[in-house]
C-alpha atoms as a PDB file:
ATOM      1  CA  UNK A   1      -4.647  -0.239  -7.331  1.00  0.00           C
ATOM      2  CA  UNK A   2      -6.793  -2.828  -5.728  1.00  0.00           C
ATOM      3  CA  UNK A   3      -8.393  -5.706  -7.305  1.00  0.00           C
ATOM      4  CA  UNK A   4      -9.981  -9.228  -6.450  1.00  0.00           C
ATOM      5  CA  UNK A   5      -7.930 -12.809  -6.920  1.00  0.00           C
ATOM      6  CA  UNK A   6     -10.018 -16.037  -6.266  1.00  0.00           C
ATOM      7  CA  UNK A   7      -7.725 -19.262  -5.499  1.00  0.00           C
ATOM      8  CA  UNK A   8      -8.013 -21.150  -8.318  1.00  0.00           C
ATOM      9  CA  UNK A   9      -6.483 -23.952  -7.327  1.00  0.00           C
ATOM     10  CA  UNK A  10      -3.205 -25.345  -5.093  1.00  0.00           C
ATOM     11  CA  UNK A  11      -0.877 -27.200  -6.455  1.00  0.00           C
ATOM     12  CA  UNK A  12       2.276 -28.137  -4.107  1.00  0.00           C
ATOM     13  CA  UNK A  13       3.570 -25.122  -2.630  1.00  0.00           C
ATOM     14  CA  UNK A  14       2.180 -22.895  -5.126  1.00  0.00           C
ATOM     15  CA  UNK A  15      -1.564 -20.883  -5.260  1.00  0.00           C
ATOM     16  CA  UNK A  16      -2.734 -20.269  -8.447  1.00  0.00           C
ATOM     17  CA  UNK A  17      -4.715 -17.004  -8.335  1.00  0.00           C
ATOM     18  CA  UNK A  18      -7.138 -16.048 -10.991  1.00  0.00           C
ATOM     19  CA  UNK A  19      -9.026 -12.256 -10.845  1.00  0.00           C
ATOM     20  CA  UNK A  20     -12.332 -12.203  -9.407  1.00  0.00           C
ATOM     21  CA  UNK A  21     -15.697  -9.784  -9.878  1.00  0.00           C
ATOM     22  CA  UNK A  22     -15.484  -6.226  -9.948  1.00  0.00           C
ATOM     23  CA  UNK A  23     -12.402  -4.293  -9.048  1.00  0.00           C
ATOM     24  CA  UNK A  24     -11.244  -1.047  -9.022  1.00  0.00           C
ATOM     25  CA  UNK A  25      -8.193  -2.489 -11.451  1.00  0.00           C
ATOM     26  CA  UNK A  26      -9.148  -5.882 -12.397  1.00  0.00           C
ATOM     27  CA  UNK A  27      -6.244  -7.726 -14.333  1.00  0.00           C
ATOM     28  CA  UNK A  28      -7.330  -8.279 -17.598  1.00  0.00           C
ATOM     29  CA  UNK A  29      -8.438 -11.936 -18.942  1.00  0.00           C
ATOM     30  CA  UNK A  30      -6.132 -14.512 -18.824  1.00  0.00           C
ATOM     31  CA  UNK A  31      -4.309 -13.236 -16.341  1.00  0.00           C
ATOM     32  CA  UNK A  32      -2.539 -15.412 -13.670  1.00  0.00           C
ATOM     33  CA  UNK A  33      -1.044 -14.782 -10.351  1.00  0.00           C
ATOM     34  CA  UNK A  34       1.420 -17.979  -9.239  1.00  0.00           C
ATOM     35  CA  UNK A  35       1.528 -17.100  -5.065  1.00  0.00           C
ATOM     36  CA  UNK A  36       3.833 -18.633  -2.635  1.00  0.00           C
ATOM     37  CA  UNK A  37       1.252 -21.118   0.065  1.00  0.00           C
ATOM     38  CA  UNK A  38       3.283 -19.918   2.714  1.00  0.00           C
ATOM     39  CA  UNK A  39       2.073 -16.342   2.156  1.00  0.00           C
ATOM     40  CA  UNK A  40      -1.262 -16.535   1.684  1.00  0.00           C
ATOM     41  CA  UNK A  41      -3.612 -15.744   4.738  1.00  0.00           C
ATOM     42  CA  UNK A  42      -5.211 -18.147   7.861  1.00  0.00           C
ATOM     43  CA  UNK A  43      -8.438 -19.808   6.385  1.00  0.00           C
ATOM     44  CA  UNK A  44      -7.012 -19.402   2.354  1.00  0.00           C
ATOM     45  CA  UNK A  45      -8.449 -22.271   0.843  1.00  0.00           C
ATOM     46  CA  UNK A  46      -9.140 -23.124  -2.824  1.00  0.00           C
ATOM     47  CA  UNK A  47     -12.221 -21.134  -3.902  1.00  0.00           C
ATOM     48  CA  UNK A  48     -11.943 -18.167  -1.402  1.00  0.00           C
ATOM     49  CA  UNK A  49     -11.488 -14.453  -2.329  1.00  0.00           C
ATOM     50  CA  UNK A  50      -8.403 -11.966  -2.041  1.00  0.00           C
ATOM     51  CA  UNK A  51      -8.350  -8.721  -2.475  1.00  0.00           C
ATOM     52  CA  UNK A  52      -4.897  -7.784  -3.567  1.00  0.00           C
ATOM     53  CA  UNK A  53      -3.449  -4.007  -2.915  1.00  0.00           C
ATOM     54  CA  UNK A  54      -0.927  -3.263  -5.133  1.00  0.00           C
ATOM     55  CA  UNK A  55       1.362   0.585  -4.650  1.00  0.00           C
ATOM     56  CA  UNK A  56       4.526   2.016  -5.915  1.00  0.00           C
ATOM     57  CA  UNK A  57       7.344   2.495  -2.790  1.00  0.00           C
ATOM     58  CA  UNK A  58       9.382   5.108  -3.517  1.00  0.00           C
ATOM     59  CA  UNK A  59      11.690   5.156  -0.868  1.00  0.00           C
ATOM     60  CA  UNK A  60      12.205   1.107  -1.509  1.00  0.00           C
ATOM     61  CA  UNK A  61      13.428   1.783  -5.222  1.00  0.00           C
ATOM     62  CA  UNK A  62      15.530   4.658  -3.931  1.00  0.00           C
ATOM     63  CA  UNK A  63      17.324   2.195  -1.328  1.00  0.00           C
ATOM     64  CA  UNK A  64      17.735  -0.153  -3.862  1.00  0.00           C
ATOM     65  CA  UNK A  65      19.549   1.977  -6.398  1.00  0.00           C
ATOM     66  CA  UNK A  66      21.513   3.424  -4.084  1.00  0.00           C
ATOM     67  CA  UNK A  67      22.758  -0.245  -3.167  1.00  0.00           C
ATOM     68  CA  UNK A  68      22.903  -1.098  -6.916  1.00  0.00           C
ATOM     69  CA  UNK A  69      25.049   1.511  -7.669  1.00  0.00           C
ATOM     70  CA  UNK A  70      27.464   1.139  -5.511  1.00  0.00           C
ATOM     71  CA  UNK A  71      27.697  -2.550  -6.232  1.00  0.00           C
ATOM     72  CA  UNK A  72      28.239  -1.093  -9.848  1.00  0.00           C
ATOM     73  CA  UNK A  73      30.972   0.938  -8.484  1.00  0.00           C
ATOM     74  CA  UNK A  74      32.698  -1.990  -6.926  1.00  0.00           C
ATOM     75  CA  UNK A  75      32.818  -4.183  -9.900  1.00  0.00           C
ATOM     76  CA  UNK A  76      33.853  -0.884 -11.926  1.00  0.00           C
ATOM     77  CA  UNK A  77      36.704  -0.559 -10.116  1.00  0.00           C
ATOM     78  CA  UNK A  78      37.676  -3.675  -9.827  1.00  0.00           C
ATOM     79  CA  UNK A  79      39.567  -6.378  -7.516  1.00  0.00           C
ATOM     80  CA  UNK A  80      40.960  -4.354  -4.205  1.00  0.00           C
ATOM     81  CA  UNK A  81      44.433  -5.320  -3.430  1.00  0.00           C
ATOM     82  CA  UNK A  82      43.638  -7.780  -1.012  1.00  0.00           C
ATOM     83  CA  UNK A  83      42.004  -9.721  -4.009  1.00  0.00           C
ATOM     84  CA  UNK A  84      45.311 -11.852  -4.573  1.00  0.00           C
ATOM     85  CA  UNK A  85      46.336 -13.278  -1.110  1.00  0.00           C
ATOM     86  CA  UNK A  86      49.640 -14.945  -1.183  1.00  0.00           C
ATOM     87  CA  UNK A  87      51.725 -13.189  -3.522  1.00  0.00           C
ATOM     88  CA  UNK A  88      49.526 -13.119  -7.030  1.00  0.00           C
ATOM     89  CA  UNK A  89      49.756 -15.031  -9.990  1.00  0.00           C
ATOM     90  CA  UNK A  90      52.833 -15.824 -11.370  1.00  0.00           C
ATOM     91  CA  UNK A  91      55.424 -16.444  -8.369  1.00  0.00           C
END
């Protein structure tokens, strides 16, 4: 999906991005995009025009359940046995 943002406005480190003209997938009214300064483009300045791409990455979710899980796993099994240094409680 692809749509238009205009820069609204910049306030501190934050751009506030509203959608802009005709777009494949326009956001619908009222919508609001809050967008790190740091990441938006050389000449970005309040008033200009973005065109946003937005796209689903597989492989990225994959990766990150694979790294969830076995987080999941490690808290399921719980504390390894070096987890208690120094004897354990209760010496």
């Amino acid at each position: 999906m692809e749509f238009l943002v205009a820069i609204d406005r910049i306030e501190g480190d934050t751009a506030v991005l509203l959608p802009a003209g005709e777009a494949v997938g326009r956001p619908g009214p009222g919508a609001t995009l809050l967008w790190p300064k740091a990441l938006l483009p050389d000449g970005a300045v309040e008033g200009a025009y973005l065109r946003v791409a937005v796209a689903v990455d597989p492989q990225a979710a994959a990766e990150a359940g694979v790294k969830v899980r076995g987080l999941l796993d490690r808290l399921r099994s719980g504390p390894g046995p070096d987890s208690r240094k120094g004897g354990g409680a209760g010496r």
